[in-house]
N, C-alpha and C. Protein backbone atom coordinates (compact mmCIF):
# COMPACT_ATOMS: atom_id res chain seq x y z
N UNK A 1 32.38 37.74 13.15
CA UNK A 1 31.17 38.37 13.61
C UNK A 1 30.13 38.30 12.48
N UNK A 2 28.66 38.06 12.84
CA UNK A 2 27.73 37.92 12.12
C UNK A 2 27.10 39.09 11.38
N UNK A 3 27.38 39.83 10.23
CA UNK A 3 26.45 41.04 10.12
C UNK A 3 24.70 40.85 10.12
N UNK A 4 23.82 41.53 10.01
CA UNK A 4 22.42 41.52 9.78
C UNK A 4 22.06 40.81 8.67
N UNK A 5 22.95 40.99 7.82
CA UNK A 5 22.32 40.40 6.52
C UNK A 5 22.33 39.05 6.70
N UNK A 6 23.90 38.53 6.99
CA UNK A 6 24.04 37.38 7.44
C UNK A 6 22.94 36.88 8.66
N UNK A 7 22.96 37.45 9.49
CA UNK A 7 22.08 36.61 10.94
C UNK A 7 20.50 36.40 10.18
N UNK A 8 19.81 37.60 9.34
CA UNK A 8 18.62 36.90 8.26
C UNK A 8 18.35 35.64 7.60
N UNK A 9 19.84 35.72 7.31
CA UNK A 9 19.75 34.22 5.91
C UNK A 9 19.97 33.16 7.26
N UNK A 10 20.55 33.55 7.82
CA UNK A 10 20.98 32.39 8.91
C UNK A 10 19.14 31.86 9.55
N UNK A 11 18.27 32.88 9.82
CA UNK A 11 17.43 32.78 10.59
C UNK A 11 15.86 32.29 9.19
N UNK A 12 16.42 32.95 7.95
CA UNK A 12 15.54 32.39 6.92
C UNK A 12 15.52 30.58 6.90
N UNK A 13 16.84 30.38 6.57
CA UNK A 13 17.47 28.54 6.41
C UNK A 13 16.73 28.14 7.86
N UNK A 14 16.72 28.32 8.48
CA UNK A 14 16.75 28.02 9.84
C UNK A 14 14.67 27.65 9.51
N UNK A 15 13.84 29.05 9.21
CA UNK A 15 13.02 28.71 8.89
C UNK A 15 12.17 27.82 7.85
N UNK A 16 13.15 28.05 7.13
CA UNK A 16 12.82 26.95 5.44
C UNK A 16 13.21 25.62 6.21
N UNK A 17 14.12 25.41 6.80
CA UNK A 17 14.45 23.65 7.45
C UNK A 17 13.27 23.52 8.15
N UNK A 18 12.54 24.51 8.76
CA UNK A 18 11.47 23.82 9.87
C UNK A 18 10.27 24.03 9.12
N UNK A 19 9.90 24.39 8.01
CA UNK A 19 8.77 24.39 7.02
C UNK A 19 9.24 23.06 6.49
N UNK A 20 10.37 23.00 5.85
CA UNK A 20 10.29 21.86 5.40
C UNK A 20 10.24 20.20 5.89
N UNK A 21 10.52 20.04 7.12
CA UNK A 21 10.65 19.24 8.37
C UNK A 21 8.91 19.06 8.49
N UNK A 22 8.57 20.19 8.45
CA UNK A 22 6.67 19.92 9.00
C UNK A 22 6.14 19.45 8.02
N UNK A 23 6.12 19.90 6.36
CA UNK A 23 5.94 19.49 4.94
C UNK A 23 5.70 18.08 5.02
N UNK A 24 7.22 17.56 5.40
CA UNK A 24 7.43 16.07 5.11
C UNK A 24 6.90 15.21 6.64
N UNK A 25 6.66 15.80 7.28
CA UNK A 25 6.03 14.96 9.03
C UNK A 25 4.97 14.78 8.03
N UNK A 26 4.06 16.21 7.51
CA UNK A 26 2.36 15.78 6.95
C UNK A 26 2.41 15.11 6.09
N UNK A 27 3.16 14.77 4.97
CA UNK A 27 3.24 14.26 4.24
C UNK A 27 3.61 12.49 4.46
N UNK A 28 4.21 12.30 5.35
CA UNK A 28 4.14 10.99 5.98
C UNK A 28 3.27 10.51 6.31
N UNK A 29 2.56 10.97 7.01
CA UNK A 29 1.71 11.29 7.50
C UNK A 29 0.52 10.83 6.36
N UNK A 30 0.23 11.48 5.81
CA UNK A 30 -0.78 11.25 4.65
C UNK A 30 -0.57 9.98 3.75
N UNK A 31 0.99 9.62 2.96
CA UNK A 31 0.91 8.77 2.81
C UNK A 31 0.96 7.28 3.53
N UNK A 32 1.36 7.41 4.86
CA UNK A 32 0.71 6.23 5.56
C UNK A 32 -0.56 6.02 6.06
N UNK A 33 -1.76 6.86 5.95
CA UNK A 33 -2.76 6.68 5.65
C UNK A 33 -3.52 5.75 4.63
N UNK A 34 -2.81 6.52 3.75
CA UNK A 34 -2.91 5.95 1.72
C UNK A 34 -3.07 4.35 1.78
N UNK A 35 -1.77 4.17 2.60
CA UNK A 35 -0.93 2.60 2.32
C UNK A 35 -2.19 1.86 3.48
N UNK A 36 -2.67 2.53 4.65
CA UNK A 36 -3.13 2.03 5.46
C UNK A 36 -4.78 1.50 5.14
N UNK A 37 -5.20 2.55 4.38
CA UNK A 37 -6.82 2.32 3.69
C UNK A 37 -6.63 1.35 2.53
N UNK A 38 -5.53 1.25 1.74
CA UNK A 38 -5.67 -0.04 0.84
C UNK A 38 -5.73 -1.22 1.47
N UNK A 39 -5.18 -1.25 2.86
CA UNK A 39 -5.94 -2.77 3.45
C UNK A 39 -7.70 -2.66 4.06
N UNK A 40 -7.69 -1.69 4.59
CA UNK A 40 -9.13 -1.11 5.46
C UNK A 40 -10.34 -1.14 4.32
N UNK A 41 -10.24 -0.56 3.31
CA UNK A 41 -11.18 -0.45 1.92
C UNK A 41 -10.96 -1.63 1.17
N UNK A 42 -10.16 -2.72 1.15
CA UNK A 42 -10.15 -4.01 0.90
C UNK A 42 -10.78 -5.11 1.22
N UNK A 43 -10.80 -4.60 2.86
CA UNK A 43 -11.45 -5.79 3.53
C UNK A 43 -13.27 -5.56 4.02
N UNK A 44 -12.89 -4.21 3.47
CA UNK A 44 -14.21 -3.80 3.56
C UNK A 44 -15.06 -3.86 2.17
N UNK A 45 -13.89 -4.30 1.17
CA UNK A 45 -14.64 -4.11 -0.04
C UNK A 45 -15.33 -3.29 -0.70
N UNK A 46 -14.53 -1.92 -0.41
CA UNK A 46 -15.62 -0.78 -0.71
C UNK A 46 -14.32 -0.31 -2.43
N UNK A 47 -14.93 -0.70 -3.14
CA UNK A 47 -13.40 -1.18 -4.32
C UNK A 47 -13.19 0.46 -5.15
N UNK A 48 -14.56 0.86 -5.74
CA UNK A 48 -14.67 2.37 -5.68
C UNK A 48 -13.61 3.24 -5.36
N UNK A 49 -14.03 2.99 -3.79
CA UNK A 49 -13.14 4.36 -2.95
C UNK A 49 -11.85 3.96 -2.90
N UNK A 50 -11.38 2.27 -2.96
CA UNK A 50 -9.88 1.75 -2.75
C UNK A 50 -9.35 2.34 -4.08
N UNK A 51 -9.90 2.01 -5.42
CA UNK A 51 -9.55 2.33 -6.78
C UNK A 51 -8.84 3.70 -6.68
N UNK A 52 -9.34 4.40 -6.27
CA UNK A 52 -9.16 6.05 -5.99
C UNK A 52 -7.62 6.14 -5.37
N UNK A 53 -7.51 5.44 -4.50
CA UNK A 53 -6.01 5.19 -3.70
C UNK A 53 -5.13 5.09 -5.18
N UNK A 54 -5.31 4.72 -6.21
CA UNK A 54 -4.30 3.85 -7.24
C UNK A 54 -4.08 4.75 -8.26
N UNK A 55 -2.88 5.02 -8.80
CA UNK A 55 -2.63 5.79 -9.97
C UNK A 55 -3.14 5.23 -10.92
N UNK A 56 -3.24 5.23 -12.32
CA UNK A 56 -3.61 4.97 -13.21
C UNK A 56 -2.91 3.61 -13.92
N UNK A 57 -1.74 3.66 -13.58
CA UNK A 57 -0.96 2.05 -13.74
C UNK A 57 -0.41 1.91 -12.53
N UNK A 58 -0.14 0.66 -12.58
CA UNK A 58 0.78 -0.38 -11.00
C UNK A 58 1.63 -0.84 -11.58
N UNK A 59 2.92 -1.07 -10.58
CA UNK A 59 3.43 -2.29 -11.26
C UNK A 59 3.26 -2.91 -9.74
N UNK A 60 2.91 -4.11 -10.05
CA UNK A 60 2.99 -5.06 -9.20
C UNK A 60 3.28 -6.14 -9.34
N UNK A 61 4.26 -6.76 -8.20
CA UNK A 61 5.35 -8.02 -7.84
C UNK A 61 4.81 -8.44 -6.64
N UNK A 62 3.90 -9.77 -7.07
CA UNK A 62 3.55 -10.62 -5.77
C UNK A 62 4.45 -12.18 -6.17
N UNK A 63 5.27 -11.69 -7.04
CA UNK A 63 6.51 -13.53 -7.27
C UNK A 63 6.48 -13.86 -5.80
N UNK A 64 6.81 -13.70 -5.15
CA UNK A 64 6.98 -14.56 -4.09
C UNK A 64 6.09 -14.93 -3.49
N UNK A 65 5.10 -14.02 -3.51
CA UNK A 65 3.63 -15.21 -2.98
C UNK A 65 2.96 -16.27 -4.01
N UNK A 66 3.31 -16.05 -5.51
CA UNK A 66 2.56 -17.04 -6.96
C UNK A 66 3.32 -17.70 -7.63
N UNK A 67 4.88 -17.14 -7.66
CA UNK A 67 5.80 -17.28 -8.36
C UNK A 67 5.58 -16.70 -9.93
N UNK A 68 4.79 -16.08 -10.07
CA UNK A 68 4.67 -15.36 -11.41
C UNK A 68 5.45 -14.12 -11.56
N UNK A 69 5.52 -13.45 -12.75
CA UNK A 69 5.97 -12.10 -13.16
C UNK A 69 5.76 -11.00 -12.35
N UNK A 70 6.77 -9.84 -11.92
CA UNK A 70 6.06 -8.77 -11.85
C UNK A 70 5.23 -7.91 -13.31
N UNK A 71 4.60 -6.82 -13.03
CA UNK A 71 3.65 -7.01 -14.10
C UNK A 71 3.36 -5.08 -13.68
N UNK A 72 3.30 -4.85 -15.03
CA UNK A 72 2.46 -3.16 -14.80
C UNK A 72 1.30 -3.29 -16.07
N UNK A 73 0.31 -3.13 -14.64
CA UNK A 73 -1.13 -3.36 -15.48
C UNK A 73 -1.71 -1.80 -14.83
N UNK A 74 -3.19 -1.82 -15.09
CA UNK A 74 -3.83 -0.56 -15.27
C UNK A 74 -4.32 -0.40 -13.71
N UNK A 75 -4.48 0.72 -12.88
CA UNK A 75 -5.30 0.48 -11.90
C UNK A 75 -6.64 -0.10 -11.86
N UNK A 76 -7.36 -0.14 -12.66
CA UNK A 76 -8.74 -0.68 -12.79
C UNK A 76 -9.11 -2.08 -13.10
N UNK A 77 -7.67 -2.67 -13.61
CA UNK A 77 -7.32 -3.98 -13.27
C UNK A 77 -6.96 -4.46 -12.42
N UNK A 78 -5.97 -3.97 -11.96
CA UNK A 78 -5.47 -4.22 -10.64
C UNK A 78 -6.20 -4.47 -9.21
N UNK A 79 -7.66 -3.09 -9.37
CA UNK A 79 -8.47 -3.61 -7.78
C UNK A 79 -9.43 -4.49 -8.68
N UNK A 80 -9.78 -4.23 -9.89
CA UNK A 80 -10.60 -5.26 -10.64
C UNK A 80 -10.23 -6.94 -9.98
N UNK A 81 -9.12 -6.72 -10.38
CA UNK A 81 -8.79 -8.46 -9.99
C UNK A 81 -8.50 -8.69 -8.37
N UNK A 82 -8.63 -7.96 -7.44
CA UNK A 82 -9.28 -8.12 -6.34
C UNK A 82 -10.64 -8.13 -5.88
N UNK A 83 -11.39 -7.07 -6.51
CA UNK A 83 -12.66 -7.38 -6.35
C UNK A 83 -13.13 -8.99 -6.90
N UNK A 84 -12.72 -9.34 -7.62
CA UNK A 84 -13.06 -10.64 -8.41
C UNK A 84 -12.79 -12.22 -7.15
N UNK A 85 -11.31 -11.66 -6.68
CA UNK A 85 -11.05 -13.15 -6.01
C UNK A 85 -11.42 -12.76 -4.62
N UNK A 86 -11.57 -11.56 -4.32
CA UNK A 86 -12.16 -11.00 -2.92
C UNK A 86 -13.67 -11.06 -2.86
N UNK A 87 -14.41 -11.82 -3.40
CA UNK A 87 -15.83 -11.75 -3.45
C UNK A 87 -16.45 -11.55 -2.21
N UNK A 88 -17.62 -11.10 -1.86
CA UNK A 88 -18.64 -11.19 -0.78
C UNK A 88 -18.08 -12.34 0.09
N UNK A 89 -17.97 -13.68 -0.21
CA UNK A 89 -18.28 -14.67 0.47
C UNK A 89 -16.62 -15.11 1.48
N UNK A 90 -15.77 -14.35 0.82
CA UNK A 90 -14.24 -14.17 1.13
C UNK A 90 -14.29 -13.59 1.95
N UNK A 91 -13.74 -13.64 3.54
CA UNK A 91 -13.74 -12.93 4.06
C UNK A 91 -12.49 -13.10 4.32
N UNK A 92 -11.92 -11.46 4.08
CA UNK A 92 -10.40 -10.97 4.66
C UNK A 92 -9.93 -9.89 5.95
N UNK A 93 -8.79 -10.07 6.42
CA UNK A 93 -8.24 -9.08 7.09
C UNK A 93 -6.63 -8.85 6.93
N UNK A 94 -6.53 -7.73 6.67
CA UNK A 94 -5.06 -7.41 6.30
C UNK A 94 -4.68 -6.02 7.59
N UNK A 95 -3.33 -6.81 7.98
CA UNK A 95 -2.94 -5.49 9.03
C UNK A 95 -1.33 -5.15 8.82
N UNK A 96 -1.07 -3.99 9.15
CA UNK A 96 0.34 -3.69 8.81
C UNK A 96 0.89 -2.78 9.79
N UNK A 97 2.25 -2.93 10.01
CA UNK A 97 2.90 -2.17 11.03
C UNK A 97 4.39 -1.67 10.63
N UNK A 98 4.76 -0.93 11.68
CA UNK A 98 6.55 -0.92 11.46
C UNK A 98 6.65 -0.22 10.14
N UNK A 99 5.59 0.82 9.60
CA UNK A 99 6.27 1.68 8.81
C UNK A 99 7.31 2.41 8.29
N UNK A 100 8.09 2.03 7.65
CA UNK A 100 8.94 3.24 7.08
C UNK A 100 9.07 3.86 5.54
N UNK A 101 9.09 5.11 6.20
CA UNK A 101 8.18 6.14 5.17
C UNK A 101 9.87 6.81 4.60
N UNK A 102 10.08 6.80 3.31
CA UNK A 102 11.28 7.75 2.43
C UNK A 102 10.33 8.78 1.63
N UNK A 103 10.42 10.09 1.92
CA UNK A 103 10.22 10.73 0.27
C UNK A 103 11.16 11.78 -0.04
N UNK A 104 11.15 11.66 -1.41
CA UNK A 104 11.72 11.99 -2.66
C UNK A 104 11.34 13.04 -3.69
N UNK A 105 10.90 14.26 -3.18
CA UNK A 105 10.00 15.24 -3.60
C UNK A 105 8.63 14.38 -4.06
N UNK A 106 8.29 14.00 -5.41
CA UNK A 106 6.86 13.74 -5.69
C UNK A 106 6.71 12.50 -5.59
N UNK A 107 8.01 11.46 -5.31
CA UNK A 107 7.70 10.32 -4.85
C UNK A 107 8.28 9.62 -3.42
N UNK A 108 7.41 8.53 -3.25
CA UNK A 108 7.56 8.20 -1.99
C UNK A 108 7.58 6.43 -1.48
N UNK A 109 8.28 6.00 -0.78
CA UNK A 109 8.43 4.58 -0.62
C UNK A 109 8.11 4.26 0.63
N UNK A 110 7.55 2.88 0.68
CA UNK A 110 7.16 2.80 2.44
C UNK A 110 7.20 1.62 2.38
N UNK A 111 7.88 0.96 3.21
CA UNK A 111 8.41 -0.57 3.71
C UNK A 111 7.47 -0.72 4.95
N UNK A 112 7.10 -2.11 4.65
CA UNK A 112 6.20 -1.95 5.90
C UNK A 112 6.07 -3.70 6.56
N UNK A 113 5.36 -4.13 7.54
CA UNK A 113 5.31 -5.85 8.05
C UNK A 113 3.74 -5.91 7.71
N UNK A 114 3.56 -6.87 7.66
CA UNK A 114 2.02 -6.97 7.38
C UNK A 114 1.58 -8.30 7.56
N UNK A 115 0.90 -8.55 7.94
CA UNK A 115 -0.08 -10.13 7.76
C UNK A 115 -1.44 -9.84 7.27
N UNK A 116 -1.84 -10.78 6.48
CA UNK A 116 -3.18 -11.17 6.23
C UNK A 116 -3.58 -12.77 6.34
N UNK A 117 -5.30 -12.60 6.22
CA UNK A 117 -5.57 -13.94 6.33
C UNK A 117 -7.19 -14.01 5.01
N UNK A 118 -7.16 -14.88 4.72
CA UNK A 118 -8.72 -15.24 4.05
C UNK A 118 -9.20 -16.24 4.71
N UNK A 119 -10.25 -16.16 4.24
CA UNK A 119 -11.30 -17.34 5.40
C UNK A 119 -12.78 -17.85 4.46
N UNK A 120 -12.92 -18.46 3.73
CA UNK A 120 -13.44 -18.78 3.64
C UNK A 120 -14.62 -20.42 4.16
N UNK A 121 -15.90 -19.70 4.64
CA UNK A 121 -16.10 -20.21 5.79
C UNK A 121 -17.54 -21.54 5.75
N UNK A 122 -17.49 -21.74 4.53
CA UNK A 122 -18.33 -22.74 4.19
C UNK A 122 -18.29 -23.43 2.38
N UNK A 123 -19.09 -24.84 1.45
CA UNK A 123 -18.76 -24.91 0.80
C UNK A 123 -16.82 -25.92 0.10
N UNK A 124 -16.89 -25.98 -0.86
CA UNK A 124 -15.79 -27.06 -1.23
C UNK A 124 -14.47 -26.94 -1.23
N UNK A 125 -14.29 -25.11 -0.78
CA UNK A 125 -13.14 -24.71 -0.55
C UNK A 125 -13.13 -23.70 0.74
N UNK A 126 -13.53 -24.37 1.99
CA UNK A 126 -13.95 -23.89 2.82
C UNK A 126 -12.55 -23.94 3.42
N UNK A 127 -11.70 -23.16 4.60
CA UNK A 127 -11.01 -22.73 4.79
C UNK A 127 -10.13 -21.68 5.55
N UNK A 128 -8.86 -21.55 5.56
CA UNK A 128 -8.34 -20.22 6.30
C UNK A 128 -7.02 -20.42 5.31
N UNK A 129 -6.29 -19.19 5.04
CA UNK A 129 -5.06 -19.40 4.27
C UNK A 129 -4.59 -17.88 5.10
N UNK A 130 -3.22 -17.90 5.25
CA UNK A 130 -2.26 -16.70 6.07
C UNK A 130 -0.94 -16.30 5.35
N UNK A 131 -0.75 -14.94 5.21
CA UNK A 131 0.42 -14.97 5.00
C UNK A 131 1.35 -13.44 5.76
N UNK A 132 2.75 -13.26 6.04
CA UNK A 132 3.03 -12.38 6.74
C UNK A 132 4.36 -12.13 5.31
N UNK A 133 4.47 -10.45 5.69
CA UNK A 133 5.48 -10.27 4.84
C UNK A 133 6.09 -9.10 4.80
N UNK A 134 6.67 -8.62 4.01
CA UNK A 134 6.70 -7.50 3.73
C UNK A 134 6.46 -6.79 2.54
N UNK A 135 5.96 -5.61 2.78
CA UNK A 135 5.56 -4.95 1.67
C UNK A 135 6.34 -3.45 1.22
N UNK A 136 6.32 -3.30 0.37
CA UNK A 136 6.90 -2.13 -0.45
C UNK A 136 6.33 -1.72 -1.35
N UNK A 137 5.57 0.05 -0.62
CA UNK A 137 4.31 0.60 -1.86
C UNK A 137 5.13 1.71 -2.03
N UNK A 138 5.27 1.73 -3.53
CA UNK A 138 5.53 3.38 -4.19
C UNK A 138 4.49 4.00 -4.68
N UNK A 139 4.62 5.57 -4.27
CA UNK A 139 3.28 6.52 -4.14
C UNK A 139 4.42 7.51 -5.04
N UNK A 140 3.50 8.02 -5.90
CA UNK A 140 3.24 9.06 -6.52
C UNK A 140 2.68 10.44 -6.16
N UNK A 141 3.24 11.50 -5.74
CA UNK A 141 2.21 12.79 -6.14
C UNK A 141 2.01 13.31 -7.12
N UNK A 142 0.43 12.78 -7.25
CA UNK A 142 -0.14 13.70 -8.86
C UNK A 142 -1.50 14.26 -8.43
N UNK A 143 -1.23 15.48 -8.87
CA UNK A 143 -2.48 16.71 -8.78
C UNK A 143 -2.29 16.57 -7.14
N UNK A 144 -1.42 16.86 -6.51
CA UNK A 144 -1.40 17.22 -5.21
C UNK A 144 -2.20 15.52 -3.99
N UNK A 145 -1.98 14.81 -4.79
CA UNK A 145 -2.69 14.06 -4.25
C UNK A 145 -1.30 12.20 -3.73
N UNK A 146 -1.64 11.77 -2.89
CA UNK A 146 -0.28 10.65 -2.92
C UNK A 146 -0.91 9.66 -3.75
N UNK A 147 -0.86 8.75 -4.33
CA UNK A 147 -1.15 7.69 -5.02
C UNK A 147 -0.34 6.52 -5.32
N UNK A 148 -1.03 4.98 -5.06
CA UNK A 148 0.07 4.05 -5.23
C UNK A 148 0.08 3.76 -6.35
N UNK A 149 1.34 3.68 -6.90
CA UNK A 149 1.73 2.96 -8.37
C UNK A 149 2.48 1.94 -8.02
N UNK A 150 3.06 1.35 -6.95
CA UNK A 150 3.97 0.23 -7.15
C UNK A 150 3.27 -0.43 -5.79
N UNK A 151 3.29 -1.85 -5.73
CA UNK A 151 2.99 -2.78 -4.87
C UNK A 151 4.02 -3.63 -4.75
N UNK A 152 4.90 -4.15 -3.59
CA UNK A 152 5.79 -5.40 -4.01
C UNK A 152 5.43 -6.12 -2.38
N UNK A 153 5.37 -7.60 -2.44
CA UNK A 153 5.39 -8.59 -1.40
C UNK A 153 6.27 -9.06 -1.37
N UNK A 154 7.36 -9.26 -0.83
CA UNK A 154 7.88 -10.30 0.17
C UNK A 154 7.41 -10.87 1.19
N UNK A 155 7.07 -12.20 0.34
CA UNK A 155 6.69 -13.40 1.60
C UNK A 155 7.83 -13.64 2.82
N UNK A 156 7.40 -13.61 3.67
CA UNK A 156 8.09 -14.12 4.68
C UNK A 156 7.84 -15.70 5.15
N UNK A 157 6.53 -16.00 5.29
CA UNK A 157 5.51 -16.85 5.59
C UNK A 157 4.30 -17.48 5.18
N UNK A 158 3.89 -18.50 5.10
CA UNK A 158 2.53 -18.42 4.67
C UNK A 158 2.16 -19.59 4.73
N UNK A 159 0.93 -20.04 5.49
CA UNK A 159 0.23 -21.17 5.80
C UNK A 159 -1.25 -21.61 5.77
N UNK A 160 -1.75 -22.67 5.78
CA UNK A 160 -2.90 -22.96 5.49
C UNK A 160 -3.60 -23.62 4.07
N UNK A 161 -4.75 -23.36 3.44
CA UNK A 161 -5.23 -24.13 2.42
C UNK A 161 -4.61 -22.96 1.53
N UNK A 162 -4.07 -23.32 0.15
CA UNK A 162 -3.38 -22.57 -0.68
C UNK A 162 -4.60 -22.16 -1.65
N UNK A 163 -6.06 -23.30 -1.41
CA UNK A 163 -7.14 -23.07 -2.13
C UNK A 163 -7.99 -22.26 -1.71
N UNK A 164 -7.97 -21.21 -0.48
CA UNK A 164 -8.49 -20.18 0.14
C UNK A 164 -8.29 -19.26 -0.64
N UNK A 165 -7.13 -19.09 -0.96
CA UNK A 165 -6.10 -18.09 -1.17
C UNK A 165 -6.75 -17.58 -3.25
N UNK A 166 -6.51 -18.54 -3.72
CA UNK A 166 -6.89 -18.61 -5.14
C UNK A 166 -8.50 -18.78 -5.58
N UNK A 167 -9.30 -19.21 -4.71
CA UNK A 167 -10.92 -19.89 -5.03
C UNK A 167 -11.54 -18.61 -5.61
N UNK A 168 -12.38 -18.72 -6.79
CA UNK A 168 -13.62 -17.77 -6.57
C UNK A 168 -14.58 -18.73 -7.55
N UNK A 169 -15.86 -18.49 -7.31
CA UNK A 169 -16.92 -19.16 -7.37
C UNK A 169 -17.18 -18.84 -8.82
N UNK A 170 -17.57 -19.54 -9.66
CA UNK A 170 -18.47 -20.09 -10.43
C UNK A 170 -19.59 -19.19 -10.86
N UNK A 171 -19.74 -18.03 -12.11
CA UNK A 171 -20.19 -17.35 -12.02
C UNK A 171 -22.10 -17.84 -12.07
């Protein structure tokens, strides 16, 4: 038989599981947002407000799309060197689906499908280049806020001019 004290704690746990259940829905929630505006503020080029998405270092692993190093550089490098090969004249679209969201008290992982494309649409490296993959962003909570520190691609795919992909103009 249950005494009072007992049927409390029983009915406290009971409440702490469903605080904590809602915690982590919003919190999903928020960080698939996060992951979702680093393509949306990309292609929009608004680099500012994307920067803001980024902790203060990355590490980021695009080997399988360059074959180079993974690498932990600064955030301000990191959209830096997108703003650079993403110029005005680049036009991109990046879309992603099939989220899955893990967290880990202050950190958080999200596997996700994605395709993008560049297009560049006039000129000596005129063009379309595609690639589909998967991605894996680790987010950080700092100062109450989610933030990406890790980027990783797995190529799945990828077709078209490879000089789309790399071009930027001639300052």
């Amino acid at each position: 038989m249950i005494g009072r004290t007992q049927l409390g704690q029983v009915e406290h746990d009971e409440d702490a599981a469903a605080e904590t259940a809602a915690s982590n829905a919003s919190n999903a929630e928020i960080i698939r947002r996060a992951v979702d505006e680093v393509d949306n503020l990309c292609d929009a080029k608004e680099w500012t407000k994307l920067r803001a998405l980024f902790a203060d270092e990355v590490e980021a692993d695009f080997a399988s799309l360059d074959g180079g190093e993974p690498a932990r550089i600064s955030g301000d490098d990191f959209v830096g060197a997108w703003e650079k090969n993403l110029y005005p004249g680049k036009k991109t679209f990046h879309q992603r689906t099939n989220h899955r969201i893990e967290i880990d008290g202050d950190t958080a992982f999200v596997t996700s499908k994605a395709y993008a494309f560049n297009l560049i649409e006039s000129g000596d490296a005129a063009g379309m280049w595609e690639v589909w993959g998967v991605y894996t962003h680790t987010l950080h909570r700092i100062e109450q806020n989610w933030l990406v520190s890790g980027m990783t691609l797995d190529v799945v795919h990828q077709r078209g001019d490879e000089r789309v992909r790399t071009f930027v103009p001639e300052a």
